[in-house]
C-alpha atoms as a PDB file:
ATOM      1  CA  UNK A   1     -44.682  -3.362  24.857  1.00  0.00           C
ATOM      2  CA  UNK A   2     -41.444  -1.526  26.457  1.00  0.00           C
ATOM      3  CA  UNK A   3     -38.702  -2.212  23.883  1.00  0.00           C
ATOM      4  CA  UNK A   4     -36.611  -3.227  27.056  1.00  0.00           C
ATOM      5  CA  UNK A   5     -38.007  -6.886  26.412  1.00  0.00           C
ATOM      6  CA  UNK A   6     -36.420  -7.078  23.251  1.00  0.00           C
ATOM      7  CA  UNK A   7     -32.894  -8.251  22.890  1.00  0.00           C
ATOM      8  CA  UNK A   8     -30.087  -8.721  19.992  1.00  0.00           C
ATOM      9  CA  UNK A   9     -27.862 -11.130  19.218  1.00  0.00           C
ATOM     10  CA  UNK A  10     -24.693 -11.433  16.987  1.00  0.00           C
ATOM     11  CA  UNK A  11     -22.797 -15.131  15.474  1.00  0.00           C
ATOM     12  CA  UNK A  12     -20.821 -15.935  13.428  1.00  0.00           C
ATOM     13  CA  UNK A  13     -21.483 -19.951  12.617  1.00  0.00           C
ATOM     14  CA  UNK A  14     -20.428 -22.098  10.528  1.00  0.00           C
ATOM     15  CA  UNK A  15     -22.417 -23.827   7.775  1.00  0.00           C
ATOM     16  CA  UNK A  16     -22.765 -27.526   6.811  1.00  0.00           C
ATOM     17  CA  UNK A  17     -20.419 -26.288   3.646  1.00  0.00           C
ATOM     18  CA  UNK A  18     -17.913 -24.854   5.522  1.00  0.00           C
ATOM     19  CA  UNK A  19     -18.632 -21.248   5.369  1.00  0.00           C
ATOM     20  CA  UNK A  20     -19.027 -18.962   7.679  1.00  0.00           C
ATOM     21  CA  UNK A  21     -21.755 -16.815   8.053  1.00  0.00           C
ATOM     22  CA  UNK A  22     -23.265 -14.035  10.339  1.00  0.00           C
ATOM     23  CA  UNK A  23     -26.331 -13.936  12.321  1.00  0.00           C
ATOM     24  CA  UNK A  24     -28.181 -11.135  13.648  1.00  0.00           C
ATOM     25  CA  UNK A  25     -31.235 -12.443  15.705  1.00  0.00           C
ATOM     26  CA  UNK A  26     -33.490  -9.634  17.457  1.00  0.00           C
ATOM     27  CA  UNK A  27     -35.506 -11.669  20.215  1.00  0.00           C
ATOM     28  CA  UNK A  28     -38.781  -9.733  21.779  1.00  0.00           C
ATOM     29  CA  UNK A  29     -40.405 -10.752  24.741  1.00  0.00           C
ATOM     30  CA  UNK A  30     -44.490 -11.413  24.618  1.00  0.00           C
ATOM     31  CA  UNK A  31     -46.800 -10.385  27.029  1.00  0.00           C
ATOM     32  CA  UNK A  32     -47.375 -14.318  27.812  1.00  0.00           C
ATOM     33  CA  UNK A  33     -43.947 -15.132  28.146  1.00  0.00           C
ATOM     34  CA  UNK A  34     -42.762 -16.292  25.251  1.00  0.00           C
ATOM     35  CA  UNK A  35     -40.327 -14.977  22.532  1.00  0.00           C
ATOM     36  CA  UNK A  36     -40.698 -14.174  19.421  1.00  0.00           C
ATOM     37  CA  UNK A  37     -37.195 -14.102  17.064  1.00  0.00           C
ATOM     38  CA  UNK A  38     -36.173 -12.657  14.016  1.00  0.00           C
ATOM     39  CA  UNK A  39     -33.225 -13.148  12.331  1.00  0.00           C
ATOM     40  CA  UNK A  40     -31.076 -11.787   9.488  1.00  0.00           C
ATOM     41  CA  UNK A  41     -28.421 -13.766   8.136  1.00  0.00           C
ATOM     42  CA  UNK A  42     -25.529 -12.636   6.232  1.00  0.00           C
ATOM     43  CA  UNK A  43     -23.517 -15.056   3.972  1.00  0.00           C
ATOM     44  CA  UNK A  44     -19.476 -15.000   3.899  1.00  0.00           C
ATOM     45  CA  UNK A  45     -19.120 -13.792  -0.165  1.00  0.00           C
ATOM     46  CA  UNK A  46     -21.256 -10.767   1.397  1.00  0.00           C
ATOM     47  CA  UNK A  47     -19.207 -10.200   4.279  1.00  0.00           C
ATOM     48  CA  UNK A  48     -17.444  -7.074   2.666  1.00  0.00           C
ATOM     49  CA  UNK A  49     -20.299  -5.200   1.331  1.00  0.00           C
ATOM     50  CA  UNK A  50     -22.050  -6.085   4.381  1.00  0.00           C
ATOM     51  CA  UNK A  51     -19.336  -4.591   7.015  1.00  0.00           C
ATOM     52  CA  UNK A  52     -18.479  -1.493   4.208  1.00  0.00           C
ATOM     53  CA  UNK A  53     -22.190  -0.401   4.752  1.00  0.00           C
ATOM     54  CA  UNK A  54     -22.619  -0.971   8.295  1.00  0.00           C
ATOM     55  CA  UNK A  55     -19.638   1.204   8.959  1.00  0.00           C
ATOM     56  CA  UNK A  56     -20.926   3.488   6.598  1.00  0.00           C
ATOM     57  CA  UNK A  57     -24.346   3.748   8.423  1.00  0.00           C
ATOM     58  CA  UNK A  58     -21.945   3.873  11.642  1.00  0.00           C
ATOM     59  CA  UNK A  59     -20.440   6.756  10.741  1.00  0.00           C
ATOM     60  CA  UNK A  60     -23.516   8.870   9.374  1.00  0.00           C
ATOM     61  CA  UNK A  61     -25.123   7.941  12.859  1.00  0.00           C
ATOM     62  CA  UNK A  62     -21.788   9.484  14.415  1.00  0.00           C
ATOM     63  CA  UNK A  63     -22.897  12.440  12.822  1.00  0.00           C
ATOM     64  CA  UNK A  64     -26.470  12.285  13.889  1.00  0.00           C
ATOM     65  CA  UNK A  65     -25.089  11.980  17.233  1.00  0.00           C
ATOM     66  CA  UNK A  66     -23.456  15.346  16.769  1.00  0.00           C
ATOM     67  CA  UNK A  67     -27.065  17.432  15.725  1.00  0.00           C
ATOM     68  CA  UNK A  68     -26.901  17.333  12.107  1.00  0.00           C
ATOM     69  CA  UNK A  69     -30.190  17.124  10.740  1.00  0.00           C
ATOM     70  CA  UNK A  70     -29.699  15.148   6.995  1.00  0.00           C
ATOM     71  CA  UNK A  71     -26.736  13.964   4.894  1.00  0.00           C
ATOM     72  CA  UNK A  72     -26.825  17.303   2.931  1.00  0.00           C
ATOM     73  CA  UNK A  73     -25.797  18.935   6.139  1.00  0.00           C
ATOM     74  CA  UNK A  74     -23.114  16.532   6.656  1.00  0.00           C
ATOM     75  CA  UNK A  75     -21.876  16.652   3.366  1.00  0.00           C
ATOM     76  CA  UNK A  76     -22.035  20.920   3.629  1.00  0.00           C
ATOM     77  CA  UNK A  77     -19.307  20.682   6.641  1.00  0.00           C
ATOM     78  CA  UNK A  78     -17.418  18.249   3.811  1.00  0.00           C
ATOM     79  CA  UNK A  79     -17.295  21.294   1.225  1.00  0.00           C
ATOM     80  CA  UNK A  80     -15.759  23.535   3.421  1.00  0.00           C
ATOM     81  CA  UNK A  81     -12.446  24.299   2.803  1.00  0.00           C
ATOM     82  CA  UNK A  82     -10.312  23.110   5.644  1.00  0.00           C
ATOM     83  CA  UNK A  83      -6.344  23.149   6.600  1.00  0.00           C
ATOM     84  CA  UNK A  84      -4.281  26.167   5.111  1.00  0.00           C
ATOM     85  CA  UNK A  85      -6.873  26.401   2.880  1.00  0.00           C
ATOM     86  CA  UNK A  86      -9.007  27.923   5.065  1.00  0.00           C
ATOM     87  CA  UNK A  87      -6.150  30.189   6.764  1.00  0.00           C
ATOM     88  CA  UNK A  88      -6.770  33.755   5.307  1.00  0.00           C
ATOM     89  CA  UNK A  89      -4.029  34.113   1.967  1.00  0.00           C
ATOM     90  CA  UNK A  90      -1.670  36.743   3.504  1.00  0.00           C
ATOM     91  CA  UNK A  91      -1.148  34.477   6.207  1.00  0.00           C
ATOM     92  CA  UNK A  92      -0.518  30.836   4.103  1.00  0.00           C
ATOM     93  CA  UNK A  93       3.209  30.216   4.370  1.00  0.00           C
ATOM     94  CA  UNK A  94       3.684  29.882   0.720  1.00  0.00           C
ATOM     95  CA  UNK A  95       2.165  32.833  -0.137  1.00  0.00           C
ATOM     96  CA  UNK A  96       3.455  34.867   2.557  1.00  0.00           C
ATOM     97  CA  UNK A  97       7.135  33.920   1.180  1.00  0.00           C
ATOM     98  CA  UNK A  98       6.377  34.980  -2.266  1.00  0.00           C
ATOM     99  CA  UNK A  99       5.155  38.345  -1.115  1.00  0.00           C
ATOM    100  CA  UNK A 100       7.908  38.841   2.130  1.00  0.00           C
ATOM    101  CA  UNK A 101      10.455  36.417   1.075  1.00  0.00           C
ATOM    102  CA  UNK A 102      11.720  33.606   3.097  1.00  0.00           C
ATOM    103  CA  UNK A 103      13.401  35.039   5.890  1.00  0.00           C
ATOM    104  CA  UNK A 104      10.314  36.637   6.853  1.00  0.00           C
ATOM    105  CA  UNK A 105       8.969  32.830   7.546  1.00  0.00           C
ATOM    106  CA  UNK A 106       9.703  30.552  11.096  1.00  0.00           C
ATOM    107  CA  UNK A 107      11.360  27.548  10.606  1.00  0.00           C
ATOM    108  CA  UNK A 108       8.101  25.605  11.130  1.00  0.00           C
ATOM    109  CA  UNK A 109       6.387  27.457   8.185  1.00  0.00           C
ATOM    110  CA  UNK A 110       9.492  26.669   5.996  1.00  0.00           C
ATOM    111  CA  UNK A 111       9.388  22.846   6.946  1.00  0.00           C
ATOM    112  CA  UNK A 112       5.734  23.078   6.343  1.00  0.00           C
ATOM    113  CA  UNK A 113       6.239  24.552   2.735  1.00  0.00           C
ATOM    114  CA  UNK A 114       9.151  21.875   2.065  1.00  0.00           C
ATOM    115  CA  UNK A 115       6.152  18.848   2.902  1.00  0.00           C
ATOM    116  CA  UNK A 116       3.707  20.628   0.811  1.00  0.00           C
ATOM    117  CA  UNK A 117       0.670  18.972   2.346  1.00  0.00           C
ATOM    118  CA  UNK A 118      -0.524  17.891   6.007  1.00  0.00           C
ATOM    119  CA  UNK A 119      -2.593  14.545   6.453  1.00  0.00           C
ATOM    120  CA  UNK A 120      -6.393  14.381   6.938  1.00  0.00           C
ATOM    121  CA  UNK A 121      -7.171  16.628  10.070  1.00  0.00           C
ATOM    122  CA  UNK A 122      -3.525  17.941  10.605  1.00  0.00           C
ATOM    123  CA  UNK A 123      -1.962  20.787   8.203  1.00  0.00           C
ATOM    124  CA  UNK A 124       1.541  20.759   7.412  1.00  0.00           C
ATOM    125  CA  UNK A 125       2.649  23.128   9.884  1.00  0.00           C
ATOM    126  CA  UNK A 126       0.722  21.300  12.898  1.00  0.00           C
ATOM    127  CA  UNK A 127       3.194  18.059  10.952  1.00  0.00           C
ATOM    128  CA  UNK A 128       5.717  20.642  11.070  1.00  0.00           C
ATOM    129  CA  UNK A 129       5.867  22.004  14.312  1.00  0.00           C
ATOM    130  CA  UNK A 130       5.446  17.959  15.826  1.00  0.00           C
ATOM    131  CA  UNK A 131       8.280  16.939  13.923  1.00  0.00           C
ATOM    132  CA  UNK A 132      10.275  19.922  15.062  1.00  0.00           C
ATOM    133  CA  UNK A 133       8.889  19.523  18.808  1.00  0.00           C
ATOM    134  CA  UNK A 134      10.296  16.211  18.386  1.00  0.00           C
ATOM    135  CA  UNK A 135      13.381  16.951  17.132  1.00  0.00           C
ATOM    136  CA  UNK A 136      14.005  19.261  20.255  1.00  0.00           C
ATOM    137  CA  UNK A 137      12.240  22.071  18.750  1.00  0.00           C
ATOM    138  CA  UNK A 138      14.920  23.606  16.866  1.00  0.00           C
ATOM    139  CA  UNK A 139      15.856  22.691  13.173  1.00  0.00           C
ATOM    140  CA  UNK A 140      19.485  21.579  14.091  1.00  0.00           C
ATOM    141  CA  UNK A 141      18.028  18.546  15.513  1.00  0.00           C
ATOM    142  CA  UNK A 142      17.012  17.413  11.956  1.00  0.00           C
ATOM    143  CA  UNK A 143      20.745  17.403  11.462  1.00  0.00           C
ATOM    144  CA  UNK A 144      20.836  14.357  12.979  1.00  0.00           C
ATOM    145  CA  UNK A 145      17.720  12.571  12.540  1.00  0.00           C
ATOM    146  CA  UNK A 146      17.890   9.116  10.596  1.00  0.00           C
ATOM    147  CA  UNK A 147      14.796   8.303   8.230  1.00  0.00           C
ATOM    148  CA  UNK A 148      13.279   6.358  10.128  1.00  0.00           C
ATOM    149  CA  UNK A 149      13.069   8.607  12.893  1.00  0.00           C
ATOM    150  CA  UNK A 150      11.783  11.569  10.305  1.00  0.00           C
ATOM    151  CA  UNK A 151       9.102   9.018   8.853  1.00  0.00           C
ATOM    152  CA  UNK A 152       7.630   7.556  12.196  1.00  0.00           C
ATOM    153  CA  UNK A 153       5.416  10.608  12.818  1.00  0.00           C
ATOM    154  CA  UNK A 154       2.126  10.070  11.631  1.00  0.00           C
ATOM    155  CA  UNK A 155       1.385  12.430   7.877  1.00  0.00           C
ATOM    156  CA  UNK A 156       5.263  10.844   6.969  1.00  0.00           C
ATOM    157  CA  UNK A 157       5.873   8.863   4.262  1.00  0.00           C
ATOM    158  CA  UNK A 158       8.317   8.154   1.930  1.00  0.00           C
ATOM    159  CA  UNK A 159       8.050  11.725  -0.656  1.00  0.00           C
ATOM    160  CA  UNK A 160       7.879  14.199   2.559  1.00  0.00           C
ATOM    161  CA  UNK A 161      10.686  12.153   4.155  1.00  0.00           C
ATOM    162  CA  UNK A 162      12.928  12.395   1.314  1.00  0.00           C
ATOM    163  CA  UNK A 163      12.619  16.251   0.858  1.00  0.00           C
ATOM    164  CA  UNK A 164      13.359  16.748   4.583  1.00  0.00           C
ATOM    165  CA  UNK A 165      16.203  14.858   4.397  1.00  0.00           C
ATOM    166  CA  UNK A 166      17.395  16.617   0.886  1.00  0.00           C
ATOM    167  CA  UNK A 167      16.988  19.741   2.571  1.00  0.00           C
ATOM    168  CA  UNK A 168      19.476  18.625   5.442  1.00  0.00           C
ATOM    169  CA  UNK A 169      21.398  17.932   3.097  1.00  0.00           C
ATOM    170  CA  UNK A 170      21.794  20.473   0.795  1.00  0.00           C
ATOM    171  CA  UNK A 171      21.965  23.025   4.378  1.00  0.00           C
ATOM    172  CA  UNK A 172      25.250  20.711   5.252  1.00  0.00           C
ATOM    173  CA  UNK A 173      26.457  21.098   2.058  1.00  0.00           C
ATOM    174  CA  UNK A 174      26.511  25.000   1.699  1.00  0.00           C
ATOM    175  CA  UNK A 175      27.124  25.129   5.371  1.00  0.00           C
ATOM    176  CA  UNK A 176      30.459  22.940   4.506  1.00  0.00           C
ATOM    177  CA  UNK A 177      31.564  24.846   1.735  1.00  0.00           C
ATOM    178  CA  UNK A 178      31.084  28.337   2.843  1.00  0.00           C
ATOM    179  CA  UNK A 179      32.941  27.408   5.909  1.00  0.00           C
ATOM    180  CA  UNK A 180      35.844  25.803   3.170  1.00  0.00           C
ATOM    181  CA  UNK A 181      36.018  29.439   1.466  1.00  0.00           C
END
């Protein structure tokens, strides 16, 4: 039998009770004409565990998708050190300031250093260099920049937003009072 005669079918009802509840009916065509169902039904208290696995299976068939052979293989990519991490030492902008000093660093390696961490998939200085690109690429357009501006790019919250903004600060500040000397 071609497994083009067989079809699926997602509900959500509601029960007698009240409750809702999920249905998952597979229905396969006979060779006589007639159909044969199956169904799997899925009760509202188990509507969480339910949707965490199947997005878990989701995602390990994303990965199938992709040629990995077995979870071990998924999980080696997982292991591997990724971000700055993974950037050879000499050229990791915090160490490269210990051993050349700061000056020796562009301003998006500085910012970078100053957030101390990108987000999952972006380092700090790809963070960096967006929030500088859209701050018109040069730091004195974080002069300006309100906090809610800083903290509506994606990887900004609160703790990086405030440091930013310290720094701005505390550049204004010796800015002001050198020029007052």
């Amino acid at each position: 039998m071609s497994s083009a005669k067989r079809f699926y079918f997602l509900d959500l009802k509601l029960a007698a009770n009240n409750r809702h509840y999920l249905q998952i009916t597979c229905s396969e065509l006979q060779e006589d004409g007639s159909y044969v169902r199956h169904a799997l039904i899925v009760f509202e208290r188990d509507f969480r565990e339910f949707f965490t696995g199947f997005t878990s299976l989701l995602s390990v068939m994303r990965y199938y998708a992709r040629g990995y052979q077995n979870t071990e293989a998924i999980l080696q990519e997982h292991r591997q050190p990724g971000g700055i991490k993974s950037m050879p030492e000499q050229a990791r902008p915090r160490e490269r300031m210990y051993d050349q000093g700061a000056a020796a660093l562009s301003d998006c390696e500085l910012l970078a250093i100053l957030l101390g961490a990108g987000s999952p998939g972006e380092t700090a200085i790809d963070l960096s260099a967006r929030i500088l690109a859209g701050h018109g690429g040069e730091l004195e357009g974080l002069k300006a920049c309100s906090f809610a501006s800083l903290c509506r790019y994606k990887g900004m919250g609160l703790a990086k937003g405030c440091a930013v903004m310290a720094a701005v600060e505390l550049a204004g500040r010796m800015s002001a009072r050198a020029a007052d000397r």
